[in-house]
PDB file of N, CA and C in Angstrom:
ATOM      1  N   UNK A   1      -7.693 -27.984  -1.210  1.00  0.00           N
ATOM      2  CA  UNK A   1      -6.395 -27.434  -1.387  1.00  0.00           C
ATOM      3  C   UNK A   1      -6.228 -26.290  -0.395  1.00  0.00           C
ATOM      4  N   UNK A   2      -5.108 -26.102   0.339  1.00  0.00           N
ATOM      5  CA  UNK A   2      -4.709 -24.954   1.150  1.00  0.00           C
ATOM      6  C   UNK A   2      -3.515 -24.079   0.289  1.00  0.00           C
ATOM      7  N   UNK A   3      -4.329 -22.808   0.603  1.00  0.00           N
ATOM      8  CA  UNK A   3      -3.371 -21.158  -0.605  1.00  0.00           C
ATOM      9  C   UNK A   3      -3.303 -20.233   0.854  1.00  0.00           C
ATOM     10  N   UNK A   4      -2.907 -19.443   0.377  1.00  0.00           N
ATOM     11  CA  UNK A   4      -2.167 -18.172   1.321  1.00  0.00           C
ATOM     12  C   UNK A   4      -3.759 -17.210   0.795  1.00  0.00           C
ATOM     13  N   UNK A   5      -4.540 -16.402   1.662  1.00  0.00           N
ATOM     14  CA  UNK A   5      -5.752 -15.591   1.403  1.00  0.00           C
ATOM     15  C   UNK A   5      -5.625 -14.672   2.078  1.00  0.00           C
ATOM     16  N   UNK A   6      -5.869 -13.627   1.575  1.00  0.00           N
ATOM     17  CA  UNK A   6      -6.167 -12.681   2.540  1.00  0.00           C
ATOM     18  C   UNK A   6      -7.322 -12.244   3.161  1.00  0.00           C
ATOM     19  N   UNK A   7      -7.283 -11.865   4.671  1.00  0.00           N
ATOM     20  CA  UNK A   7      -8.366 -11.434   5.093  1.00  0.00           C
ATOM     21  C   UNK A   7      -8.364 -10.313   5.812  1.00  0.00           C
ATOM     22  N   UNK A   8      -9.825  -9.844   6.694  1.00  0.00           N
ATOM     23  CA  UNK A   8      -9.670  -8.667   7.633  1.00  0.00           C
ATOM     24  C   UNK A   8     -10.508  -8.884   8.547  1.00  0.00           C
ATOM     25  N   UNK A   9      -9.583  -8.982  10.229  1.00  0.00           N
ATOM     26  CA  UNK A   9     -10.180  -9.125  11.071  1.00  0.00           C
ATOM     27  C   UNK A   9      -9.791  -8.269  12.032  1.00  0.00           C
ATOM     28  N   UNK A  10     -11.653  -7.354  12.678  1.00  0.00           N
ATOM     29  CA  UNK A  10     -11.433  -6.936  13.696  1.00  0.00           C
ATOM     30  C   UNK A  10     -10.744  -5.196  12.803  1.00  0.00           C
ATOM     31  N   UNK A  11     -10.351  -5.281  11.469  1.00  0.00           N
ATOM     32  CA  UNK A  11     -10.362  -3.577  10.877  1.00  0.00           C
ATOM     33  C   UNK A  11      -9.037  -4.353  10.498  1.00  0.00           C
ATOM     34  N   UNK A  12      -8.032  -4.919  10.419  1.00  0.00           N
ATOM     35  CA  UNK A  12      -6.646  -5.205  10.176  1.00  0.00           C
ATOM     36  C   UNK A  12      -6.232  -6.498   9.342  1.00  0.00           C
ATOM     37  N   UNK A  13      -5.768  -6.074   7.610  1.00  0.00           N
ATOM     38  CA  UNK A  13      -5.853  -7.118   6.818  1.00  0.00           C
ATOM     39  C   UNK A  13      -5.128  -8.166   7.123  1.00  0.00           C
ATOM     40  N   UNK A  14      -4.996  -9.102   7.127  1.00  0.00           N
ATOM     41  CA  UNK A  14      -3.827 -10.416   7.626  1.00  0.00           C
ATOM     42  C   UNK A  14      -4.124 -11.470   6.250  1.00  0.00           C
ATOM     43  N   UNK A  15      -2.747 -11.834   6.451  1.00  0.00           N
ATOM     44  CA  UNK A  15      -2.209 -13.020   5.564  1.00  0.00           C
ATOM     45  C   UNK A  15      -2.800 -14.669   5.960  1.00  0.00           C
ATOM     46  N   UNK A  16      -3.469 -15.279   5.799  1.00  0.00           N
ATOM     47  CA  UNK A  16      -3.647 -16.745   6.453  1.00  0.00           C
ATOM     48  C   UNK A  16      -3.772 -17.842   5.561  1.00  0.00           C
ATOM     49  N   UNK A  17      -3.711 -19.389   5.855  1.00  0.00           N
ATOM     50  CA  UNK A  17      -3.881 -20.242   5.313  1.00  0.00           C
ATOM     51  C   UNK A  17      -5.623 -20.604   4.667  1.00  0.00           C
ATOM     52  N   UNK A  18      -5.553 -20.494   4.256  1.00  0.00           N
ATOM     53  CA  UNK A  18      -7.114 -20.871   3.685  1.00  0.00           C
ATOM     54  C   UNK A  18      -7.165 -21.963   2.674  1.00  0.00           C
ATOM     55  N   UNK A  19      -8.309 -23.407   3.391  1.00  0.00           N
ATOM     56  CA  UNK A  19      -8.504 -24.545   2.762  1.00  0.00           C
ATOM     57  C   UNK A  19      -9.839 -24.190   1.653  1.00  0.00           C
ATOM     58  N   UNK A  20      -9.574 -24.206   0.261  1.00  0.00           N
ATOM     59  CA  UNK A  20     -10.616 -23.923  -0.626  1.00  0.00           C
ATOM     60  C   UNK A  20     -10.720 -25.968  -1.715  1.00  0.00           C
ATOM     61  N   UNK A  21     -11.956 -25.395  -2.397  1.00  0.00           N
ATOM     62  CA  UNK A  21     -11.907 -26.627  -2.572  1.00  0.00           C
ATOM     63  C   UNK A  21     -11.656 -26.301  -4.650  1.00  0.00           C
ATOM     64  N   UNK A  22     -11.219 -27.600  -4.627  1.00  0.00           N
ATOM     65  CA  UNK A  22     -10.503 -27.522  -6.520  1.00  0.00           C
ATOM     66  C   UNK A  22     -11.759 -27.916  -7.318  1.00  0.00           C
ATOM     67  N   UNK A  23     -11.520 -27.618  -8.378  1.00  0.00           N
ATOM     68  CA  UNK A  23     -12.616 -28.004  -9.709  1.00  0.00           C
ATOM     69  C   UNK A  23     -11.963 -28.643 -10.327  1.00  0.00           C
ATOM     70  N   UNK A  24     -12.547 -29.566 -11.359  1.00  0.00           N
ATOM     71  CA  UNK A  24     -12.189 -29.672 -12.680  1.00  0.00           C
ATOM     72  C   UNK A  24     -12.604 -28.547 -14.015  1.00  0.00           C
ATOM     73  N   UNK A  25     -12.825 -27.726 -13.954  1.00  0.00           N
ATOM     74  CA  UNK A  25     -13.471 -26.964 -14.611  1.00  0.00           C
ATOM     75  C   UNK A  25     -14.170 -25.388 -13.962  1.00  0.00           C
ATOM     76  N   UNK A  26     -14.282 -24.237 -15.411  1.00  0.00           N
ATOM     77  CA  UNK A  26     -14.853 -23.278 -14.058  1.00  0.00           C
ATOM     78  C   UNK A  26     -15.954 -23.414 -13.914  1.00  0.00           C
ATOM     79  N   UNK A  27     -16.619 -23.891 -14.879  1.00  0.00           N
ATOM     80  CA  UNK A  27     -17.963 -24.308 -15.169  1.00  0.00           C
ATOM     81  C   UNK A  27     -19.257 -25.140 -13.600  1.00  0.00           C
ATOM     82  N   UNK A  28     -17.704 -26.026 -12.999  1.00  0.00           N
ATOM     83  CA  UNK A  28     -18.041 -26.840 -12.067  1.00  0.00           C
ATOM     84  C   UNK A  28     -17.970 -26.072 -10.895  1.00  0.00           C
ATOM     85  N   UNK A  29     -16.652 -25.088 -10.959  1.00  0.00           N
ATOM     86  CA  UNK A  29     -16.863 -24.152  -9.634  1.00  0.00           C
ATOM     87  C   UNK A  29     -18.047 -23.152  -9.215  1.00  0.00           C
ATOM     88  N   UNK A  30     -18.452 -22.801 -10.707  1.00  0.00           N
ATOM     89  CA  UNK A  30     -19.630 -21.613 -10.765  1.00  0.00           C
ATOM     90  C   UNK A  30     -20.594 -22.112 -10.497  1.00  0.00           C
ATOM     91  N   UNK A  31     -21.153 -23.669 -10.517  1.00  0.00           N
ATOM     92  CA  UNK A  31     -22.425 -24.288 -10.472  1.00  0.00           C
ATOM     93  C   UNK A  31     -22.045 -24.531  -8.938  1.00  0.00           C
ATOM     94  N   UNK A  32     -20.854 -24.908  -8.115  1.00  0.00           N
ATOM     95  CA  UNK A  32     -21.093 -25.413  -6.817  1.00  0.00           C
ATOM     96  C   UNK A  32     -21.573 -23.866  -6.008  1.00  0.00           C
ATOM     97  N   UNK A  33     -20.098 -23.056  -6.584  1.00  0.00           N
ATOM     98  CA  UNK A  33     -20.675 -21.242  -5.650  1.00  0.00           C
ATOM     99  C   UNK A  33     -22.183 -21.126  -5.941  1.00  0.00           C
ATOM    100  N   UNK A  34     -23.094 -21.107  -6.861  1.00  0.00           N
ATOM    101  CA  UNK A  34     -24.806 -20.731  -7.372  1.00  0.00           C
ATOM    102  C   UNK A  34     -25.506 -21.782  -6.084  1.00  0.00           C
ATOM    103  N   UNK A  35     -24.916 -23.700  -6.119  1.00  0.00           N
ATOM    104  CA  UNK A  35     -25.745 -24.097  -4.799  1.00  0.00           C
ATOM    105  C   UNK A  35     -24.800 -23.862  -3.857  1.00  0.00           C
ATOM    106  N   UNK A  36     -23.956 -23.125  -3.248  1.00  0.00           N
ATOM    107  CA  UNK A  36     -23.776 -22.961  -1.808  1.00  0.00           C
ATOM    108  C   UNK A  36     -24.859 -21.608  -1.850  1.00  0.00           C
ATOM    109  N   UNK A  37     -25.135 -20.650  -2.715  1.00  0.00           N
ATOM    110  CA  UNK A  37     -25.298 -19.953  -2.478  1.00  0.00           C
ATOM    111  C   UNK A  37     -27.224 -19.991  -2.058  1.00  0.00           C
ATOM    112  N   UNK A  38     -27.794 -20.906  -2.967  1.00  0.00           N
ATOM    113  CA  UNK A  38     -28.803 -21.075  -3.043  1.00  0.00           C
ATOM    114  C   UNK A  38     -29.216 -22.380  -2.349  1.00  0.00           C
ATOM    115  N   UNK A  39     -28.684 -22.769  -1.460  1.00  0.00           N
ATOM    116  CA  UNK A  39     -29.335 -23.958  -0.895  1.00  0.00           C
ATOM    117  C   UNK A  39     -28.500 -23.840   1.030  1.00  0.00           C
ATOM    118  N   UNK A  40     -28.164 -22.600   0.924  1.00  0.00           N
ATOM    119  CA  UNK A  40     -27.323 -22.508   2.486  1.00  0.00           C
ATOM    120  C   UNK A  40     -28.649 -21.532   2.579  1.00  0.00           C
ATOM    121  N   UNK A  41     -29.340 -21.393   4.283  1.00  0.00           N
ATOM    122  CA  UNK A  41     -30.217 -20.760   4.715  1.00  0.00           C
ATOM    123  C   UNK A  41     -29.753 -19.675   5.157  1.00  0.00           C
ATOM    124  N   UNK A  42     -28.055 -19.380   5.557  1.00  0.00           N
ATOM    125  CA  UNK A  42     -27.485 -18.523   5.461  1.00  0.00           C
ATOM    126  C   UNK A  42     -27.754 -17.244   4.912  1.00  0.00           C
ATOM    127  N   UNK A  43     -27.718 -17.803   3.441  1.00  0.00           N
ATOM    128  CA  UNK A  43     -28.156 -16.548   2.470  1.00  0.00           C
ATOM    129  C   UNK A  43     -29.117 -16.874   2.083  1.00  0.00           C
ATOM    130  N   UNK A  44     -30.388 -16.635   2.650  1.00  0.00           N
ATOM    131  CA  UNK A  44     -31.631 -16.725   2.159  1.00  0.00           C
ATOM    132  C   UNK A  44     -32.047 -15.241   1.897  1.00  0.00           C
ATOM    133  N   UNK A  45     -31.627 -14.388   2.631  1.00  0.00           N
ATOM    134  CA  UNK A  45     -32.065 -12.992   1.656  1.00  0.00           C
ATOM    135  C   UNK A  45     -31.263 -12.283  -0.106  1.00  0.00           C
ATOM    136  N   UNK A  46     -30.922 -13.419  -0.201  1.00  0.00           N
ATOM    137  CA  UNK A  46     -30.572 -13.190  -1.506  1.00  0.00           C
ATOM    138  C   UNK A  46     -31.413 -13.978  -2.890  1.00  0.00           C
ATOM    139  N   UNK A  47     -31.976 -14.859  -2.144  1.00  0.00           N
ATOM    140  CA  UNK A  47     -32.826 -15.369  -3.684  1.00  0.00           C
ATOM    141  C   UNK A  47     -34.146 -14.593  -3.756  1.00  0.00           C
ATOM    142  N   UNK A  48     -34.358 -13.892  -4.841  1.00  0.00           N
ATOM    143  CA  UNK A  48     -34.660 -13.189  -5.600  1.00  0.00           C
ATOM    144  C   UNK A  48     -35.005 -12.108  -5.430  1.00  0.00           C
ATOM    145  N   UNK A  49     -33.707 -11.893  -4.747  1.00  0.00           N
ATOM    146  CA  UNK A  49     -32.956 -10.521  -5.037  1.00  0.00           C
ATOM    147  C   UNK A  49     -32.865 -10.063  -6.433  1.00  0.00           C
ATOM    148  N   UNK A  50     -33.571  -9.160  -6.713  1.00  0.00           N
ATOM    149  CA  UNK A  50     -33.806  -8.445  -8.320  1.00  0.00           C
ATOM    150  C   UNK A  50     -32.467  -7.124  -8.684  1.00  0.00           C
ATOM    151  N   UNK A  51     -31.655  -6.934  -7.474  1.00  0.00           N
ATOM    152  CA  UNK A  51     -30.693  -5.861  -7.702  1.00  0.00           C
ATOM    153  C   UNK A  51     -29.482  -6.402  -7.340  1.00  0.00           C
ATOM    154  N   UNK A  52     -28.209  -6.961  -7.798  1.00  0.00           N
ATOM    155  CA  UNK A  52     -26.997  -7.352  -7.867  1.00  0.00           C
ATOM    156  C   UNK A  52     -26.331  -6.436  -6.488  1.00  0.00           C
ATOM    157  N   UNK A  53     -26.528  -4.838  -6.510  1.00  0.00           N
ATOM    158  CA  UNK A  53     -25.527  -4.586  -5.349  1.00  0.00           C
ATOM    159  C   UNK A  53     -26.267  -4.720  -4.204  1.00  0.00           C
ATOM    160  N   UNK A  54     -27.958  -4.815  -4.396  1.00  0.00           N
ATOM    161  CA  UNK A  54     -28.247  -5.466  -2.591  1.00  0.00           C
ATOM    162  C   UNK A  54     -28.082  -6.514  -2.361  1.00  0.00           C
ATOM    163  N   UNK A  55     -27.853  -7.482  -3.403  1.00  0.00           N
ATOM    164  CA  UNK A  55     -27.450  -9.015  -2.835  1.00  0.00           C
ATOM    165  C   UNK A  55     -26.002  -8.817  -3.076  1.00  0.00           C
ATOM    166  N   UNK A  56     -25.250  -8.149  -3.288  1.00  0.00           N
ATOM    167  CA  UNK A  56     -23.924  -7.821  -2.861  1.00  0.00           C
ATOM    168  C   UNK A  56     -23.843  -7.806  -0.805  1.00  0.00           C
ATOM    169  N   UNK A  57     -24.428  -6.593  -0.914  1.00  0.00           N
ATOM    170  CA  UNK A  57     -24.574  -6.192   0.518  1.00  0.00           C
ATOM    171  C   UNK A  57     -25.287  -7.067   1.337  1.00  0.00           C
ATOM    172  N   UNK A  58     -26.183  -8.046   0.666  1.00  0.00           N
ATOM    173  CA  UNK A  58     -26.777  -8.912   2.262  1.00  0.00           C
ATOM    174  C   UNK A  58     -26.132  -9.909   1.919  1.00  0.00           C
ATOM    175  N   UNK A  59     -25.225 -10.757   1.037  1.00  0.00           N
ATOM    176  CA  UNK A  59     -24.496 -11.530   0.966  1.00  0.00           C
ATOM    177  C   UNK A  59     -23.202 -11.451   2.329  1.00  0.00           C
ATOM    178  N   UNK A  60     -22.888  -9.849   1.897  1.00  0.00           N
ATOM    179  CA  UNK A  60     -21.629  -9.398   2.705  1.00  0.00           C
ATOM    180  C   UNK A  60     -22.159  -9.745   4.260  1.00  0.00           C
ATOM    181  N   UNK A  61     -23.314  -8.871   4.648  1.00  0.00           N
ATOM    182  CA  UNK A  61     -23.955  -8.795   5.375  1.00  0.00           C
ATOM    183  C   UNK A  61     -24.399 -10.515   6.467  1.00  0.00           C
ATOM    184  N   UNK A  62     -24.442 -11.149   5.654  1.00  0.00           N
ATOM    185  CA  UNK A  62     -24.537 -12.426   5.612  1.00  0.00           C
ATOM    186  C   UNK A  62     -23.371 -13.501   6.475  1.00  0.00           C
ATOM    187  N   UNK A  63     -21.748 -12.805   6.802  1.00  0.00           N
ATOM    188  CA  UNK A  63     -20.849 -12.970   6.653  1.00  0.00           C
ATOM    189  C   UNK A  63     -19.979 -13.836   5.505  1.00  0.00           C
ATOM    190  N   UNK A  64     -20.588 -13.689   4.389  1.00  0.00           N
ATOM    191  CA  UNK A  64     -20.009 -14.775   3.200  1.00  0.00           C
ATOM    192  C   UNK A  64     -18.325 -14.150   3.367  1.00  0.00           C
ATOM    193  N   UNK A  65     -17.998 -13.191   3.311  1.00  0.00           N
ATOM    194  CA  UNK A  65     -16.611 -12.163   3.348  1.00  0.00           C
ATOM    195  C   UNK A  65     -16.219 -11.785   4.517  1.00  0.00           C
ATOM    196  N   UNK A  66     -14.598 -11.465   4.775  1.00  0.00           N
ATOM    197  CA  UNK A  66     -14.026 -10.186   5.670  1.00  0.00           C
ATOM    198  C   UNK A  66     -13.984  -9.384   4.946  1.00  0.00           C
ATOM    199  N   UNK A  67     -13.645  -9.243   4.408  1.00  0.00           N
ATOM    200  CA  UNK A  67     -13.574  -7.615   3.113  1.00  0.00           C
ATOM    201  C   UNK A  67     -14.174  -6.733   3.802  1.00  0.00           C
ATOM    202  N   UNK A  68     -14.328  -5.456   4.383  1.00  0.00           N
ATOM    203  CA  UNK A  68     -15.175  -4.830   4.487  1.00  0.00           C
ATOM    204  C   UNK A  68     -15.619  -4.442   3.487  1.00  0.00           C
ATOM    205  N   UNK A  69     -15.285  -4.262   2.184  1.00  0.00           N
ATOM    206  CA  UNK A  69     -15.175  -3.180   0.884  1.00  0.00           C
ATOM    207  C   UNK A  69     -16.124  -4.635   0.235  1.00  0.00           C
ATOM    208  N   UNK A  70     -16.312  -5.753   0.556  1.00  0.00           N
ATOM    209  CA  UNK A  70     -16.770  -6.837  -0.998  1.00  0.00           C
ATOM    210  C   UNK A  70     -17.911  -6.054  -1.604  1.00  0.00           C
ATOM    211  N   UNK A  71     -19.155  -5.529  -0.890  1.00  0.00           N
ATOM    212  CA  UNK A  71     -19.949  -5.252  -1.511  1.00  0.00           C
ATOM    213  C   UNK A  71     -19.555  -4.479  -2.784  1.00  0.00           C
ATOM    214  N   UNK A  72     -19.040  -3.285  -2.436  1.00  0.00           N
ATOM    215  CA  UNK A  72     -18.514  -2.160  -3.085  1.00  0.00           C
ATOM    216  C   UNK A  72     -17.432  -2.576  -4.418  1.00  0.00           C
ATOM    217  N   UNK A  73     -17.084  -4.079  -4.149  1.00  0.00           N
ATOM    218  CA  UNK A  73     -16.652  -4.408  -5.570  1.00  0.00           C
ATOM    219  C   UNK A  73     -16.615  -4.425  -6.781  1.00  0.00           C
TER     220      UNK A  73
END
């Protein structure tokens, strides 16, 4: 599905199209985000990660986000 998202590139938030993908359930979305998260080599400094805001920050770190602020969420 394509929604309107916001992002920040380069320090300057912008409006864009962003293709995300649908669930049947949240149940189904939360289990696909846990394996993108855990089976992309991407973010390999996050499994077992024992502290939520450093795998905040190497997630971010990671480029999972533009946000500058996600960690700090």
């Amino acid at each position: 599905m394509t929604c309107k998202t916001g992002e920040v590139y380069d320090g300057t938030a912008v409006t864009v199209s962003g293709t995300f993908r649908a669930y049947a359930s949240i149940a189904a979305s939360m289990e696909d985000h846990a394996l993108l998260l855990a089976d992309n080599s991407r973010y390999h400094n996050i499994i077992g990660c024992k502290d939520y805001q450093q795998a905040c920050r190497n997630v971010q770190a990671d480029g999972y986000a533009t946000d500058p602020d996600y960690a700090d969420k």
